[in-house]
PDB file of N, CA and C in Angstrom:
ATOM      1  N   UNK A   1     202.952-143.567 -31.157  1.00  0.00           N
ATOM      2  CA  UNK A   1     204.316-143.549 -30.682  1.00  0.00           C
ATOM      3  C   UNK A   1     204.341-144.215 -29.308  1.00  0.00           C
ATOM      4  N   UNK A   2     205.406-145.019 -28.938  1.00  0.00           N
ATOM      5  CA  UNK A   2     205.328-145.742 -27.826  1.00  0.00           C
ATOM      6  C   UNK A   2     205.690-144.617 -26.564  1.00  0.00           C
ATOM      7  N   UNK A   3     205.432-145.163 -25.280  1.00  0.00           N
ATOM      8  CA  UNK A   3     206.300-144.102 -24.266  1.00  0.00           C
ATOM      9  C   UNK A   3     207.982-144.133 -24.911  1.00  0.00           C
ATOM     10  N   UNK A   4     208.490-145.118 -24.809  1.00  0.00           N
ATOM     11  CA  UNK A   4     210.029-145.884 -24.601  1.00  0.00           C
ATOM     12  C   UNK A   4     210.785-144.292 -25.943  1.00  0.00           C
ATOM     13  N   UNK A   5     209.957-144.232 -26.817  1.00  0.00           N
ATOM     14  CA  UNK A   5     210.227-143.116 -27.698  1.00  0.00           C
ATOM     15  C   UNK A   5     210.024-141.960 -27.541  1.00  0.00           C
ATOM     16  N   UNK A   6     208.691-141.616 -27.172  1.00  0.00           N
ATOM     17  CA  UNK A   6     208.232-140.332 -26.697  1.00  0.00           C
ATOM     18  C   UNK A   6     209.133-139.339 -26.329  1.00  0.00           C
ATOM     19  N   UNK A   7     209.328-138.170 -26.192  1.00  0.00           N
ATOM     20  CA  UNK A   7     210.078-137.102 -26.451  1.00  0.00           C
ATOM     21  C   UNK A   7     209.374-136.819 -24.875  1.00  0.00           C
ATOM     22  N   UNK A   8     210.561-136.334 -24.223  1.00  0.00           N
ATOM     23  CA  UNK A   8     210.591-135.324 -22.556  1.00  0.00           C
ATOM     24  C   UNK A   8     210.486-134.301 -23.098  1.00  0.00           C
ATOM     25  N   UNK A   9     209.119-133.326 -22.386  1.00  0.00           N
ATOM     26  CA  UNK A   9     209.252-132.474 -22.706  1.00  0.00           C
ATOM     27  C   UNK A   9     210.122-131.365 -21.899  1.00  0.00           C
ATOM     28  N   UNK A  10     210.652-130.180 -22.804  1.00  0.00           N
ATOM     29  CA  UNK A  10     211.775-129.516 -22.412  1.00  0.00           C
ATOM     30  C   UNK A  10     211.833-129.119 -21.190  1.00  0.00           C
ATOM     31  N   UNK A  11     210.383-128.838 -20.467  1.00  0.00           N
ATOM     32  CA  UNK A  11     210.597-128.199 -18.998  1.00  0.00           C
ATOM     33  C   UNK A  11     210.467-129.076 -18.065  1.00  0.00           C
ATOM     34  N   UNK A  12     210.939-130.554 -18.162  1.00  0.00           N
ATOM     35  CA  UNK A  12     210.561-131.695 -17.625  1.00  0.00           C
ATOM     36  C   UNK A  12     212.275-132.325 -17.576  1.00  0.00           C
ATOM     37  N   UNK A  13     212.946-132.079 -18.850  1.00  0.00           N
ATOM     38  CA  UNK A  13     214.572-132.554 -19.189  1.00  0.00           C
ATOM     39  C   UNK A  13     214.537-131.975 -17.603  1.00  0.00           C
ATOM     40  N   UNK A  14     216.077-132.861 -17.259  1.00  0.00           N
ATOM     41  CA  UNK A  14     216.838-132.565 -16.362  1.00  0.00           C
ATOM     42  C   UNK A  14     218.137-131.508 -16.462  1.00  0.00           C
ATOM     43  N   UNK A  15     218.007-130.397 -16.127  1.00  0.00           N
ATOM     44  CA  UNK A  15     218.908-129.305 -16.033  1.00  0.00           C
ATOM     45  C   UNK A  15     220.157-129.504 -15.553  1.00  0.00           C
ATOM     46  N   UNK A  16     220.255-129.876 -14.487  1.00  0.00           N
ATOM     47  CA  UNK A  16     221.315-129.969 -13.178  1.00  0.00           C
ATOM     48  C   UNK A  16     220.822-130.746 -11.878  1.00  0.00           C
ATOM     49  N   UNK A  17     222.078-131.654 -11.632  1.00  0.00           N
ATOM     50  CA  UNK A  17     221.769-132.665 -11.117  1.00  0.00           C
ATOM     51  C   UNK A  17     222.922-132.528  -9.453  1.00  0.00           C
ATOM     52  N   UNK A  18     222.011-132.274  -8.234  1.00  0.00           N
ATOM     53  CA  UNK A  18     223.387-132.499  -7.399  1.00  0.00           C
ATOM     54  C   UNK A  18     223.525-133.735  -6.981  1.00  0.00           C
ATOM     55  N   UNK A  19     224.522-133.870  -6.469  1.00  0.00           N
ATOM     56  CA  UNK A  19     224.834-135.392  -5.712  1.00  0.00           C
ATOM     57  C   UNK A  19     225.246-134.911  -3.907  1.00  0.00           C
ATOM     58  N   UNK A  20     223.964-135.404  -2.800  1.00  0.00           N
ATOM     59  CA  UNK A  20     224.268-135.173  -1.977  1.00  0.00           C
ATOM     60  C   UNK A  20     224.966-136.791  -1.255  1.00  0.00           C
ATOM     61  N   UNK A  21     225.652-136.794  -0.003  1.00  0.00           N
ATOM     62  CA  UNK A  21     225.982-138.207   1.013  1.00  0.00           C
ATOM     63  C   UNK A  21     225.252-138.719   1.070  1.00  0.00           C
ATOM     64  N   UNK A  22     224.213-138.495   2.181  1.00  0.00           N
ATOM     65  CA  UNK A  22     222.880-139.210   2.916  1.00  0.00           C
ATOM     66  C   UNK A  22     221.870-138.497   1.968  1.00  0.00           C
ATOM     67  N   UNK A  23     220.454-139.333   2.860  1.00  0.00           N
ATOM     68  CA  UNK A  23     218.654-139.018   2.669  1.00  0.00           C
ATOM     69  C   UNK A  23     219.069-137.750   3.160  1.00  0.00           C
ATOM     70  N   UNK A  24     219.636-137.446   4.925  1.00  0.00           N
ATOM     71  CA  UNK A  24     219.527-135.877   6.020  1.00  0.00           C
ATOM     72  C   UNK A  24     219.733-134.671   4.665  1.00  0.00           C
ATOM     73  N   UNK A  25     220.685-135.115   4.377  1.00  0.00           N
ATOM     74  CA  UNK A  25     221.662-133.719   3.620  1.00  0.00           C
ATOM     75  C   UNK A  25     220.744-133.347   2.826  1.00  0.00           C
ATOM     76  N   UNK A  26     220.402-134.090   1.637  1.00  0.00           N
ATOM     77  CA  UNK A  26     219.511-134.218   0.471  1.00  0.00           C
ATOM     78  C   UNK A  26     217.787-133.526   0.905  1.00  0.00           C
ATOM     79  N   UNK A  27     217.409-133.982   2.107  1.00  0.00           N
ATOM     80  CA  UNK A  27     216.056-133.270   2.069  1.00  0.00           C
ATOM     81  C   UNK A  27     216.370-131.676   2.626  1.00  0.00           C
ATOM     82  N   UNK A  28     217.282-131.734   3.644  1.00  0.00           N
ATOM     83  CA  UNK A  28     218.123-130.350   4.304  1.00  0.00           C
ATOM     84  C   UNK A  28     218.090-129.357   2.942  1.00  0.00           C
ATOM     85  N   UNK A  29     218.712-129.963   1.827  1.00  0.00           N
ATOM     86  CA  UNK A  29     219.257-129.494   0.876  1.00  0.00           C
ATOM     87  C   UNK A  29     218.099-128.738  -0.119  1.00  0.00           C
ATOM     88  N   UNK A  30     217.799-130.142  -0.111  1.00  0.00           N
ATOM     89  CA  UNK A  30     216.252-129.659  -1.223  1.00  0.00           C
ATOM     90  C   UNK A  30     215.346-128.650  -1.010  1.00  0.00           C
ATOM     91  N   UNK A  31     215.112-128.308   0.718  1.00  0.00           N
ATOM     92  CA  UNK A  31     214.302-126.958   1.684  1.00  0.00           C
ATOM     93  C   UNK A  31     214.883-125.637   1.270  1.00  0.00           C
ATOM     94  N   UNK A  32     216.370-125.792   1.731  1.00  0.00           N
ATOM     95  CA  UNK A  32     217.197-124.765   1.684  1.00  0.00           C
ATOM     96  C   UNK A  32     217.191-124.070  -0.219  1.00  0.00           C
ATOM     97  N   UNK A  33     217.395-125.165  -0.838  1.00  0.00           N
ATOM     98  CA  UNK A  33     217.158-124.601  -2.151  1.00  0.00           C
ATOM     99  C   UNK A  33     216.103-123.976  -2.533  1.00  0.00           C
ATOM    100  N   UNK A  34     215.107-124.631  -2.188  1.00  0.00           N
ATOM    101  CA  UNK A  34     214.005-124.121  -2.970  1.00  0.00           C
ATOM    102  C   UNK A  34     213.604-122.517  -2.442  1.00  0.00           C
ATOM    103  N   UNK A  35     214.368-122.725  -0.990  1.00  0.00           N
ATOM    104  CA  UNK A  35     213.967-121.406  -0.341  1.00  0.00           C
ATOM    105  C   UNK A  35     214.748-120.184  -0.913  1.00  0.00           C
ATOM    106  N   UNK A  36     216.367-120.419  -0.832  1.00  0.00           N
ATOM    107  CA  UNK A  36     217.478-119.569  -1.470  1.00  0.00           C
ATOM    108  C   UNK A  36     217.346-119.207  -2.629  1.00  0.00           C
ATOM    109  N   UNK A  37     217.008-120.254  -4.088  1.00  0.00           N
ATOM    110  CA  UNK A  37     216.857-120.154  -5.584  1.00  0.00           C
ATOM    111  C   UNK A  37     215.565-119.549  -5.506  1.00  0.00           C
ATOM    112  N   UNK A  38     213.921-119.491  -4.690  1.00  0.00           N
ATOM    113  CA  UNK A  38     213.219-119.604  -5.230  1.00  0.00           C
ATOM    114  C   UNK A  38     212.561-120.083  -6.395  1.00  0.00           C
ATOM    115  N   UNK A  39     212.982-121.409  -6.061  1.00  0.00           N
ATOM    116  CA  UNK A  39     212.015-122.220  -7.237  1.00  0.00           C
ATOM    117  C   UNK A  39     210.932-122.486  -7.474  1.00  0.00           C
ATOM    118  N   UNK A  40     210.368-122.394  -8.953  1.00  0.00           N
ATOM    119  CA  UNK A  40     209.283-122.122  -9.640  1.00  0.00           C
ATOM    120  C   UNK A  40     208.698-124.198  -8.888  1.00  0.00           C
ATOM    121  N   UNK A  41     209.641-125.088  -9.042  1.00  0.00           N
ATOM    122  CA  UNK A  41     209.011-126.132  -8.685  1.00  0.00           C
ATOM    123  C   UNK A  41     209.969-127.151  -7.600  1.00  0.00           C
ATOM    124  N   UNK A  42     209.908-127.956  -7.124  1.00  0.00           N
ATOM    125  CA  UNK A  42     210.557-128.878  -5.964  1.00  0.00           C
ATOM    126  C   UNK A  42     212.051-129.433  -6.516  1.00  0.00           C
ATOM    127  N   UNK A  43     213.011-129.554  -5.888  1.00  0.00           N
ATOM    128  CA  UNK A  43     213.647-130.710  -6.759  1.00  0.00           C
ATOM    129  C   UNK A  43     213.408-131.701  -6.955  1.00  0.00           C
ATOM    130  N   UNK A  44     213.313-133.039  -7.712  1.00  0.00           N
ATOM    131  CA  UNK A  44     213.435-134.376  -7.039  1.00  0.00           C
ATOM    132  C   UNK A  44     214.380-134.755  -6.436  1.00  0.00           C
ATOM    133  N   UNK A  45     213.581-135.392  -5.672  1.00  0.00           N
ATOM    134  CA  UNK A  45     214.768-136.139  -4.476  1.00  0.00           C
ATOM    135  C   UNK A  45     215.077-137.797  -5.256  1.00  0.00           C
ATOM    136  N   UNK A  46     215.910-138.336  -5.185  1.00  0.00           N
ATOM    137  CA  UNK A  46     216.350-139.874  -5.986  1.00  0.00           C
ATOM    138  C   UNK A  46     217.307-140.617  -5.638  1.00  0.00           C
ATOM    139  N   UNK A  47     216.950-141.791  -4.797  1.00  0.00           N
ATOM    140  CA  UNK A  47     218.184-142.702  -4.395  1.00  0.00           C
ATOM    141  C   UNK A  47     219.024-143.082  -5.369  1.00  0.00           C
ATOM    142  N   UNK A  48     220.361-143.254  -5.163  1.00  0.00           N
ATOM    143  CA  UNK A  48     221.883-143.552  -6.321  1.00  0.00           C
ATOM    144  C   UNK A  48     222.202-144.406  -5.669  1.00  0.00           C
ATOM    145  N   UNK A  49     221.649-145.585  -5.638  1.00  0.00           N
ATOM    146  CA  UNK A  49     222.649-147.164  -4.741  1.00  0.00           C
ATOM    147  C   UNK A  49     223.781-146.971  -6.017  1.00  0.00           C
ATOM    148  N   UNK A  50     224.801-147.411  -4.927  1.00  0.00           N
ATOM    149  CA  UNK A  50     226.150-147.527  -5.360  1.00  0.00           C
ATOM    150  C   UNK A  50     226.090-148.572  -5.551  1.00  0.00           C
ATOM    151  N   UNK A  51     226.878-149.340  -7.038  1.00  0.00           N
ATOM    152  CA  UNK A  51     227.188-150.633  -7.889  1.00  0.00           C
ATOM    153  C   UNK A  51     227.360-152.002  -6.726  1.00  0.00           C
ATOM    154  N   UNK A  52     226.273-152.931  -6.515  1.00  0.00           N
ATOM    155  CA  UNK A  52     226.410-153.798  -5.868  1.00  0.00           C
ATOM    156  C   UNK A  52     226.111-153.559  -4.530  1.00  0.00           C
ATOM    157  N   UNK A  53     225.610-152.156  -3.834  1.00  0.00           N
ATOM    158  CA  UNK A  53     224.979-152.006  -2.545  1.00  0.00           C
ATOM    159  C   UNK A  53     223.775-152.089  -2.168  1.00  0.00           C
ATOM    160  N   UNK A  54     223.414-152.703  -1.570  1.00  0.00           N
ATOM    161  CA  UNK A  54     221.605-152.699  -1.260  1.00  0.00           C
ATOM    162  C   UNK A  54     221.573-151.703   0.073  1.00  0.00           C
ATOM    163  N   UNK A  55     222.161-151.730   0.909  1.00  0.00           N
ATOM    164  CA  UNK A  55     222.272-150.750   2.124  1.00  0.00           C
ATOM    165  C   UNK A  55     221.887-149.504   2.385  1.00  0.00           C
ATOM    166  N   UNK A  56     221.215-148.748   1.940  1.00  0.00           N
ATOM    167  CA  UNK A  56     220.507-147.199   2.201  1.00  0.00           C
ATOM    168  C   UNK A  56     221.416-146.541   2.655  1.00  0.00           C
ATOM    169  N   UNK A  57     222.588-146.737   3.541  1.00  0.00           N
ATOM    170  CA  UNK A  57     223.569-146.451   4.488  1.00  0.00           C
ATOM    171  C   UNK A  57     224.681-146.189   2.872  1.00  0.00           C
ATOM    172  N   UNK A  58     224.641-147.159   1.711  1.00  0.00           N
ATOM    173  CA  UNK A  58     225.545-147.114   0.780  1.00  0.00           C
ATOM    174  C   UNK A  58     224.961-146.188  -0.435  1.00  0.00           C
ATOM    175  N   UNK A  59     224.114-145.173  -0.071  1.00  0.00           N
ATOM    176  CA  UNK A  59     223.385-144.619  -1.564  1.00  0.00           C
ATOM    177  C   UNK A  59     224.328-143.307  -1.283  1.00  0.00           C
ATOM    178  N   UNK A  60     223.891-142.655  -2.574  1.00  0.00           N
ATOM    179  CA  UNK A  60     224.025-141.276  -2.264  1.00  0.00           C
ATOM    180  C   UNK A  60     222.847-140.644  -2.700  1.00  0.00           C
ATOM    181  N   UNK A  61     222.241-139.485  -2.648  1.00  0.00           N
ATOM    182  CA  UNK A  61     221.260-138.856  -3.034  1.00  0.00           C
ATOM    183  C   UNK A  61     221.185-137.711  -3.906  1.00  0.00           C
ATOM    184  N   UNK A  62     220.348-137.621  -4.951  1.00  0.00           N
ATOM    185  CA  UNK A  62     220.417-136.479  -5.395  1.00  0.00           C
ATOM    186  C   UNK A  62     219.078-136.185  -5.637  1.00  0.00           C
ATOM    187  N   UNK A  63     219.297-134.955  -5.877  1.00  0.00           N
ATOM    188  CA  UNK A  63     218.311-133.647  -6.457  1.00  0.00           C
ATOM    189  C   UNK A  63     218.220-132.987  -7.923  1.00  0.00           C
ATOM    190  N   UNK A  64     217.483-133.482  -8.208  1.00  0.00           N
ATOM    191  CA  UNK A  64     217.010-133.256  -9.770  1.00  0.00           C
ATOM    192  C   UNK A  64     216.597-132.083  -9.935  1.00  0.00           C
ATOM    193  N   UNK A  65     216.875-131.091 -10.785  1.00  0.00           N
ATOM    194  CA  UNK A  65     216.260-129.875 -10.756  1.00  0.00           C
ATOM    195  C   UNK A  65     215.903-129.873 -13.013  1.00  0.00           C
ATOM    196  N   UNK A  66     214.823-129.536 -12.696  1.00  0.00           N
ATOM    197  CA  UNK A  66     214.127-129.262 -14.431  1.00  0.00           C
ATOM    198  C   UNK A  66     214.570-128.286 -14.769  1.00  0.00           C
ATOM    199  N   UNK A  67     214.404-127.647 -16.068  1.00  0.00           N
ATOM    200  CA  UNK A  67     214.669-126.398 -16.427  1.00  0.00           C
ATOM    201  C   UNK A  67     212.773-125.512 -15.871  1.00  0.00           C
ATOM    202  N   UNK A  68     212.050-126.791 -15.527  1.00  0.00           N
ATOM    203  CA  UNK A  68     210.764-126.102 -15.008  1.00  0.00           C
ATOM    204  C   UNK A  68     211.178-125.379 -13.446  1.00  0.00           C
ATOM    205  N   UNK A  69     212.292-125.592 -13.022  1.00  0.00           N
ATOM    206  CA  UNK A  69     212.630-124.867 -11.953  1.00  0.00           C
ATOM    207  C   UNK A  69     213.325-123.779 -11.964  1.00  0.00           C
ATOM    208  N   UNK A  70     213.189-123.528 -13.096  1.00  0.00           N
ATOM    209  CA  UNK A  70     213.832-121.704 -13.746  1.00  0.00           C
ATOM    210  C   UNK A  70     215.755-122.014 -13.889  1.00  0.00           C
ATOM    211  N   UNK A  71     215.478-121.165 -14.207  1.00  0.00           N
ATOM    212  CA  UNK A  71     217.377-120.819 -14.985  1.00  0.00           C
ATOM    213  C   UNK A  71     218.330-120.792 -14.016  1.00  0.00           C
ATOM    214  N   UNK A  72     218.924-121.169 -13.576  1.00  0.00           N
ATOM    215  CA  UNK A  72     220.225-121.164 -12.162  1.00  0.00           C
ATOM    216  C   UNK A  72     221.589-121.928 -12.879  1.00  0.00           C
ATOM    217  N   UNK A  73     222.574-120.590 -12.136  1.00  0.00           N
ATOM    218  CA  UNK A  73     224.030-120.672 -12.302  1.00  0.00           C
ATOM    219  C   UNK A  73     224.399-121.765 -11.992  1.00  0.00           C
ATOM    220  N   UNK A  74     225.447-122.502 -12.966  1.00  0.00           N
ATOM    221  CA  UNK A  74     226.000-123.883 -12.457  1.00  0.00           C
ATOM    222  C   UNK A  74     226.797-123.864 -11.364  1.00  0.00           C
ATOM    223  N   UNK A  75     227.753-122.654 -11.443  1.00  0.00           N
ATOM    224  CA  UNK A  75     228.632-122.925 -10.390  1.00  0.00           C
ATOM    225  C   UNK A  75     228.614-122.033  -8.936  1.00  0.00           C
ATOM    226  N   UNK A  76     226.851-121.348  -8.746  1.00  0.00           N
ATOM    227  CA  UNK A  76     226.250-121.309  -7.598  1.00  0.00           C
ATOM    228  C   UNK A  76     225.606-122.734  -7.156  1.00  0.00           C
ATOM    229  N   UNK A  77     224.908-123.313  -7.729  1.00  0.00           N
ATOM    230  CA  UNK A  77     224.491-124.412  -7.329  1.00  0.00           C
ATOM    231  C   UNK A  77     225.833-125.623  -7.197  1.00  0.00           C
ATOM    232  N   UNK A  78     226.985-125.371  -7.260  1.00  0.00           N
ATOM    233  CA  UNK A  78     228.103-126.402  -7.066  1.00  0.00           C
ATOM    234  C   UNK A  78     228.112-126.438  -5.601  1.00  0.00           C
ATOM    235  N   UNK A  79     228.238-124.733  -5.267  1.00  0.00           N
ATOM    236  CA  UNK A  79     229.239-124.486  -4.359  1.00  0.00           C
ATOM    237  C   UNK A  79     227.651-124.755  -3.135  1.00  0.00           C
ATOM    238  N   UNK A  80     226.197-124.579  -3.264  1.00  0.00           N
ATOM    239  CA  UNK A  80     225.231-124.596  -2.870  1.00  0.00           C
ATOM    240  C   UNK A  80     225.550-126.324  -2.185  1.00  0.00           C
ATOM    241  N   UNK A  81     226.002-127.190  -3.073  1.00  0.00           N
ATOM    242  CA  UNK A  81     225.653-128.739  -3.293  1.00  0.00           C
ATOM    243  C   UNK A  81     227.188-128.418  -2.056  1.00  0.00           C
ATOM    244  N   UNK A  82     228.549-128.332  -2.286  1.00  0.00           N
ATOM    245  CA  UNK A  82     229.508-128.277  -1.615  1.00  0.00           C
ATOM    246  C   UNK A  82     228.832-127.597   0.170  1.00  0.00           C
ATOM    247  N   UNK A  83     228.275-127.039   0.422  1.00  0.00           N
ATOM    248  CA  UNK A  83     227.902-126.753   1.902  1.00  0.00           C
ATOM    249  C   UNK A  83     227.377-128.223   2.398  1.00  0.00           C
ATOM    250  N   UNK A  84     226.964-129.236   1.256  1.00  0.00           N
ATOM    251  CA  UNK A  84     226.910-130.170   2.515  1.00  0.00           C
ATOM    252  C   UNK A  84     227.573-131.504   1.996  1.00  0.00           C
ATOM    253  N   UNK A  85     228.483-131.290   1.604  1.00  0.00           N
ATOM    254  CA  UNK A  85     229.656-132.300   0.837  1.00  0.00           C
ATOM    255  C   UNK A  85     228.994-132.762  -0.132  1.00  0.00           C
ATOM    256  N   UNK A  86     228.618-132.173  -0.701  1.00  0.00           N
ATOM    257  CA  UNK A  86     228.009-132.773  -2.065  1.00  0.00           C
ATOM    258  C   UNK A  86     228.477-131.690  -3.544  1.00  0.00           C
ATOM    259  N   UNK A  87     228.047-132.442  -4.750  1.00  0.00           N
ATOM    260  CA  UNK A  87     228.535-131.345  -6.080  1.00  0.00           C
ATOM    261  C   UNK A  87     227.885-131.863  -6.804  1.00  0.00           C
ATOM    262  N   UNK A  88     227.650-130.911  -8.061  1.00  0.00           N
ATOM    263  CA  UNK A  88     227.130-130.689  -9.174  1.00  0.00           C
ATOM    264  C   UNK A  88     227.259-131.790 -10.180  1.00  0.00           C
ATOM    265  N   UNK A  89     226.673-131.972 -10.882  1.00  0.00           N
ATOM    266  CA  UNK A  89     227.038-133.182 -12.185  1.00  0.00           C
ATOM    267  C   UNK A  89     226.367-132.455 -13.215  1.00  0.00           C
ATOM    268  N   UNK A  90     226.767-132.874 -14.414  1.00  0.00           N
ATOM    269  CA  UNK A  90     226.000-132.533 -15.619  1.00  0.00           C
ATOM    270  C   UNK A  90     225.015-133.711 -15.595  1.00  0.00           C
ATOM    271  N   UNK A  91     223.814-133.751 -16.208  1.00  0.00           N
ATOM    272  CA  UNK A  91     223.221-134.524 -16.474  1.00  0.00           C
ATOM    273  C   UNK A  91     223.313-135.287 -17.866  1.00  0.00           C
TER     274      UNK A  91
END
């Protein structure tokens, strides 16, 4: 089986996805979570250049959380992502 096919495994899928402004917010964010949720693992952190921006100044950032980072409420982690102008997405 090729990778391009290969199956993610389930505790690897992406659970919930926030969308922070900046890099600041996003690593701020990612500390504070892991500390508040106690998570089993890190979020990822992942640049979002906006359509046609090369500028770092033009990304937004988010935080990837697995279901390997245990079970968490969607709309605690909204309002978690909202303390630093940021929100929730489905993945």
């Amino acid at each position: 089986m090729s990778e391009e096919n290969a199956a993610v495994p389930a505790d690897e899928e992406p659970r919930h996805v926030l969308v922070l402004p900046d890099r600041d917010a996003a690593e701020e964010a990612a500390t504070e979570l892991a500390a508040r949720f106690g998570l089993r693992e890190e979020p990822q952190l992942v640049r979002d250049a906006l359509a046609g921006e090369d500028d770092a100044e033009d990304a937004q950032w988010l935080l990837v959380l697995t279901a390997a980072a245990g079970d968490l409420d969607p709309a605690e982690l909204d309002a978690f992502a909202g303390e630093w102008d940021g929100w929730r997405e489905e993945p």
